[in-house]
Protein backbone atom coordinates (compact mmCIF):
# COMPACT_ATOMS: atom_id res chain seq x y z
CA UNK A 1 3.10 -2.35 -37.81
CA UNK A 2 1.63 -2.82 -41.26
CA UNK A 3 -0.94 0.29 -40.52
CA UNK A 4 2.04 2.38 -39.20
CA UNK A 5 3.93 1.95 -42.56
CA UNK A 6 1.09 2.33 -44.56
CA UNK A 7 0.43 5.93 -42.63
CA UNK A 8 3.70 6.63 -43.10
CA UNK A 9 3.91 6.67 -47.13
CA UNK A 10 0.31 8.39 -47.16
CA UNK A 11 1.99 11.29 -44.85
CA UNK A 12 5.38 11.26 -46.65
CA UNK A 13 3.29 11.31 -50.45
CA UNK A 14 0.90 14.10 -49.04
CA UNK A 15 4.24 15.93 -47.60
CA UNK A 16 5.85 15.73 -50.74
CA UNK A 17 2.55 18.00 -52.27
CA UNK A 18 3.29 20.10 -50.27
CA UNK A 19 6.38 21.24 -50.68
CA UNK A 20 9.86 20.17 -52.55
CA UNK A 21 10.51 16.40 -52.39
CA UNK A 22 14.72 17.17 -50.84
CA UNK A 23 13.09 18.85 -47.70
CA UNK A 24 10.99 15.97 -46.96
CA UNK A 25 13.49 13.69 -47.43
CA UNK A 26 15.95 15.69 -45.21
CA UNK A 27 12.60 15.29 -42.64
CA UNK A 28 12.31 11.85 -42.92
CA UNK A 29 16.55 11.55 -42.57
CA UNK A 30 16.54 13.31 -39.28
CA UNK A 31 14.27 10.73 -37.57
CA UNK A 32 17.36 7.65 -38.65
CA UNK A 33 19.72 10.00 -35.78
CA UNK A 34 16.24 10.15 -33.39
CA UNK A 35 15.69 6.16 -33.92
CA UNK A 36 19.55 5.98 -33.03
CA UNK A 37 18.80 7.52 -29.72
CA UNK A 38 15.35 5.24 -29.13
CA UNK A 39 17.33 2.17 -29.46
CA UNK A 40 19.73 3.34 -26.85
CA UNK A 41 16.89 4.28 -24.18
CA UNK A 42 14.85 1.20 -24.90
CA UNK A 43 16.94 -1.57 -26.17
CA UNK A 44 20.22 -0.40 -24.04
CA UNK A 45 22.14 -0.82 -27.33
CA UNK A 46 26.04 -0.71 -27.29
CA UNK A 47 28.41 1.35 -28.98
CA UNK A 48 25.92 4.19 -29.47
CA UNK A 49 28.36 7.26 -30.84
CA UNK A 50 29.47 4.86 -33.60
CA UNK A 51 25.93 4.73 -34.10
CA UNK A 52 25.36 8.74 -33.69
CA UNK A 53 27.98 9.66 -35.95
CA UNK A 54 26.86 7.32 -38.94
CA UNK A 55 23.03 8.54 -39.16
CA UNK A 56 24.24 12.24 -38.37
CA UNK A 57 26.75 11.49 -42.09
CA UNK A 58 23.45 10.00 -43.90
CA UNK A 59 21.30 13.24 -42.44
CA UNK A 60 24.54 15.97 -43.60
CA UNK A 61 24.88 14.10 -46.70
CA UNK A 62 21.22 15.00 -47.34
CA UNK A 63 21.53 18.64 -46.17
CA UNK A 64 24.45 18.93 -48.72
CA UNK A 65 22.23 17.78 -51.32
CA UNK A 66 19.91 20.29 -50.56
C-alpha cells in the first residue's frame, strides 16, 4: 500500500509538470465518485446515492473552480 501511495504522488507531481495544477486536481477528484462505486461492487456498501451525490458535489465544486 505504501508503494501505491508513493507512485501516486510521483505521478500526481510529474502530472502537475505537465500541465496546470486545477486540471490535475479535477483528475484526481473524479476518481473519489469512481472509489464510491468500488466500494459498492466490492464491499456491498449501503446507502450508495448518499454516497454518489456527495463525491459528485466535491468533483463540481472543483470544476467550478476551474
Amino acid at each position: 500500500m505504501g508503494l501505491l501511495s508513493a507512485l501516486t504522488s510521483i505521478f500526481q507531481i510529474y502530472a502537475i509538470s505537465l500541465t496546470l495544477v486545477a486540471y490535475v486536481s479535477a483528475f484526481k477528484r473524479i476518481s473519489a465518485v469512481l472509489s464510491v462505486f468500488r466500494g459498492r461492487l466490492i464491499f456491498k456498501e449501503k446507502e450508495i446515492r448518499e454516497r454518489v451525490l456527495g463525491a459528485t458535489i466535491m468533483v463540481l465544486g472543483v470544476f467550478i473552480i476551474i
